[in-house]
N, C-alpha and C. Protein backbone atom coordinates (compact mmCIF):
# COMPACT_ATOMS: atom_id res chain seq x y z
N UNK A 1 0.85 -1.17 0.00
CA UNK A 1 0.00 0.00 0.00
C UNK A 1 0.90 1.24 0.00
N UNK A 2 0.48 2.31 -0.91
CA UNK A 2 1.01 3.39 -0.18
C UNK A 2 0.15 4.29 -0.27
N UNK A 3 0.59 5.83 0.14
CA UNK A 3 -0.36 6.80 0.28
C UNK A 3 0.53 8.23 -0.28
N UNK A 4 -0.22 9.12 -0.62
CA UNK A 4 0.38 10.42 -1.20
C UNK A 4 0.22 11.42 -0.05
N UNK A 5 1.63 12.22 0.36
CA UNK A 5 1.54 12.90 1.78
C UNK A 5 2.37 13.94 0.85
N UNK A 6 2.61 15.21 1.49
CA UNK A 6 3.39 16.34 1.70
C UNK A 6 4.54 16.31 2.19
N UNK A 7 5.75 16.98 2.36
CA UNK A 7 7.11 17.04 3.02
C UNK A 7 7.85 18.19 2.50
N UNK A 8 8.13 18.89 2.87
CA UNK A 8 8.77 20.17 2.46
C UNK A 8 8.57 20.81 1.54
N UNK A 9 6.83 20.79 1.03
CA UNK A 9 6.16 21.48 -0.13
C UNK A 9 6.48 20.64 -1.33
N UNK A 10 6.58 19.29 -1.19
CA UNK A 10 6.38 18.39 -2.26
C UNK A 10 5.80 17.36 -1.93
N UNK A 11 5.24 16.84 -2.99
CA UNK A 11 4.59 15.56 -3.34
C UNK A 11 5.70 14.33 -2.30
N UNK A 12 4.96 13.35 -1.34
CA UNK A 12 5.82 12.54 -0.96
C UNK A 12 5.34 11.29 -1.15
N UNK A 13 5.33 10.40 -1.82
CA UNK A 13 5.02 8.90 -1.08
C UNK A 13 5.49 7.92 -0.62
N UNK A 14 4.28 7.41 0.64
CA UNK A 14 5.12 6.61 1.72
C UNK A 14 4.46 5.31 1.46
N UNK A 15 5.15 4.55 1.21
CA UNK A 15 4.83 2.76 1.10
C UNK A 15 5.13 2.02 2.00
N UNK A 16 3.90 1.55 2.56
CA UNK A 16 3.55 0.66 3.57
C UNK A 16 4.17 -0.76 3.20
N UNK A 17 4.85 -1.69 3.68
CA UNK A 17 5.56 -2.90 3.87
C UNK A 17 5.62 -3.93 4.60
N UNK A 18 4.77 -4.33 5.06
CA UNK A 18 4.79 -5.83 5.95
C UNK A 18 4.34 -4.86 7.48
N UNK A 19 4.36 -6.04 7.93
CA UNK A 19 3.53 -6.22 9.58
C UNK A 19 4.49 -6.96 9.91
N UNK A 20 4.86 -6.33 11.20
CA UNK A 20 6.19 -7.35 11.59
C UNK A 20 6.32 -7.51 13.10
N UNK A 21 6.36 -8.60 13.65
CA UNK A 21 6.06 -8.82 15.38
C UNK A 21 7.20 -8.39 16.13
N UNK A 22 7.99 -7.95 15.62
CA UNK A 22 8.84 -7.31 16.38
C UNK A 22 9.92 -6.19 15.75
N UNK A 23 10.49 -5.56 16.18
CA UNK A 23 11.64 -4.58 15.68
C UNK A 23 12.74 -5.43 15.09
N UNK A 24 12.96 -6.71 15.61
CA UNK A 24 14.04 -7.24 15.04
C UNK A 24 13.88 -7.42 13.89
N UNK A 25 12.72 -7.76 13.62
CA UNK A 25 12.62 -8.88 12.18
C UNK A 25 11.81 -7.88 11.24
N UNK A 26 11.36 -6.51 11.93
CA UNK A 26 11.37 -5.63 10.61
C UNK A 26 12.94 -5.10 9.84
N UNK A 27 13.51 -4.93 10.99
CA UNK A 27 15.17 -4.99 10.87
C UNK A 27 15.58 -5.75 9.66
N UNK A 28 15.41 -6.75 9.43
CA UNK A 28 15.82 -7.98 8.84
C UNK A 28 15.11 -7.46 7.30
N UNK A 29 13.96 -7.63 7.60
CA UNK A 29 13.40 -7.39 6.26
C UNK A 29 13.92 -6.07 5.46
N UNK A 30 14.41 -5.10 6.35
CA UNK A 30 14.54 -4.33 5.72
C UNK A 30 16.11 -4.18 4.99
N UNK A 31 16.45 -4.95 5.88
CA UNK A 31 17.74 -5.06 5.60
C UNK A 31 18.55 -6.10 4.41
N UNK A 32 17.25 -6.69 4.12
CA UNK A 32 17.29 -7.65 2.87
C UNK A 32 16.03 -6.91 1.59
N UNK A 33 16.38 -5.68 1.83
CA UNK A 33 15.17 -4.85 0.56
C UNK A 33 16.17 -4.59 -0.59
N UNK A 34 15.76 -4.63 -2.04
CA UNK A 34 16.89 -4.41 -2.62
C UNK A 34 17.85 -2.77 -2.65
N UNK A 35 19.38 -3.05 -3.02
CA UNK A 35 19.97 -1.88 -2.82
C UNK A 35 19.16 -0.71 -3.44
N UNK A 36 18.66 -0.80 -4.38
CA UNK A 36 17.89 0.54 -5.26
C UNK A 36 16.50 1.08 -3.84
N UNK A 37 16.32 -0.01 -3.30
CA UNK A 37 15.13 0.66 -2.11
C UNK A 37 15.53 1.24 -1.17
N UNK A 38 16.58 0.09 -0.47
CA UNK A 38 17.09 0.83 0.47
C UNK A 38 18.07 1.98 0.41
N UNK A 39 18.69 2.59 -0.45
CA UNK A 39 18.89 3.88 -1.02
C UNK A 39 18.00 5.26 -0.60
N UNK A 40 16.81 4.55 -0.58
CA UNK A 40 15.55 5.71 -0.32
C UNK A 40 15.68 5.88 1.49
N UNK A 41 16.64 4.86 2.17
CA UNK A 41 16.96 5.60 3.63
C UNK A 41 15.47 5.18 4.50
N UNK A 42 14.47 4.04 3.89
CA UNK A 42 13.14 3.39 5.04
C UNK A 42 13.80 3.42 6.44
N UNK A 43 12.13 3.54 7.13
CA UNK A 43 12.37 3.81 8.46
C UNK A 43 11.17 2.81 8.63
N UNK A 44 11.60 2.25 10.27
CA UNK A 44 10.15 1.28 10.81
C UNK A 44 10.00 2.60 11.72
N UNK A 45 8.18 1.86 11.64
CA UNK A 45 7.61 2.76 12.15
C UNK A 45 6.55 1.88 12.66
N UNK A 46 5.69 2.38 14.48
CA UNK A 46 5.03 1.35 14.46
C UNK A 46 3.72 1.59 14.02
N UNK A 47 2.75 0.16 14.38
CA UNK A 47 2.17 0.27 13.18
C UNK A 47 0.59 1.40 13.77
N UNK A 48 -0.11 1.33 15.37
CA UNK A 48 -0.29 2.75 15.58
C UNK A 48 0.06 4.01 15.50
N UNK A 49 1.41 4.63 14.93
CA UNK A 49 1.81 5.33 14.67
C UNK A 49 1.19 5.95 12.83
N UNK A 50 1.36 4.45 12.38
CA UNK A 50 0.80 4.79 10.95
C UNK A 50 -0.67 5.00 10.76
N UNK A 51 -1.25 4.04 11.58
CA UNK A 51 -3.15 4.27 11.62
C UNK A 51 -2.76 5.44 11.95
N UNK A 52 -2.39 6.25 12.57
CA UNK A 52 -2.81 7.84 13.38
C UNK A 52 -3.03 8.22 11.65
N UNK A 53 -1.72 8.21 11.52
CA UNK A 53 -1.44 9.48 9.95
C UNK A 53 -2.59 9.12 9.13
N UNK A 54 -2.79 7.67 8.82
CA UNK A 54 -3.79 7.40 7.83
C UNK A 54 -5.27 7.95 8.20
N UNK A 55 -5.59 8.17 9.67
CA UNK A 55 -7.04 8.33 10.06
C UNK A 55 -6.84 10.07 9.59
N UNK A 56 -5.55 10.50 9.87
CA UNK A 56 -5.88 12.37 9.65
C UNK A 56 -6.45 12.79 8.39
N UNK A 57 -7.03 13.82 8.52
CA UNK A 57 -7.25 14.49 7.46
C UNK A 57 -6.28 14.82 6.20
């Protein structure tokens, strides 16, 4: 999934990536994303943190 957000007066989008039971093993996944993705510098984030943004206006 992703969604179209704002960031310093531009167009941003943020793509949603797995559900993951712990910090470690989002770790992992992310850390096995290919080099061209992880380039883009992903961050975990949890996953109430993301419902918030998605419920805002």
């Amino acid at each position: 999934m992703y969604r179209k957000t704002g960031f310093s007066r531009r167009d941003w989008y943020v793509l949603l990536y797995g559900d993951f039971p712990s910090f470690r093993e989002a770790r992992a996944a992310m850390s096995a994303l290919p080099e061209d993705v992880r380039a883009y510098s992903p961050w975990i984030r949890k996953l109430s943190d993301v419902q918030d943004d998605l419920a805002a206006p």
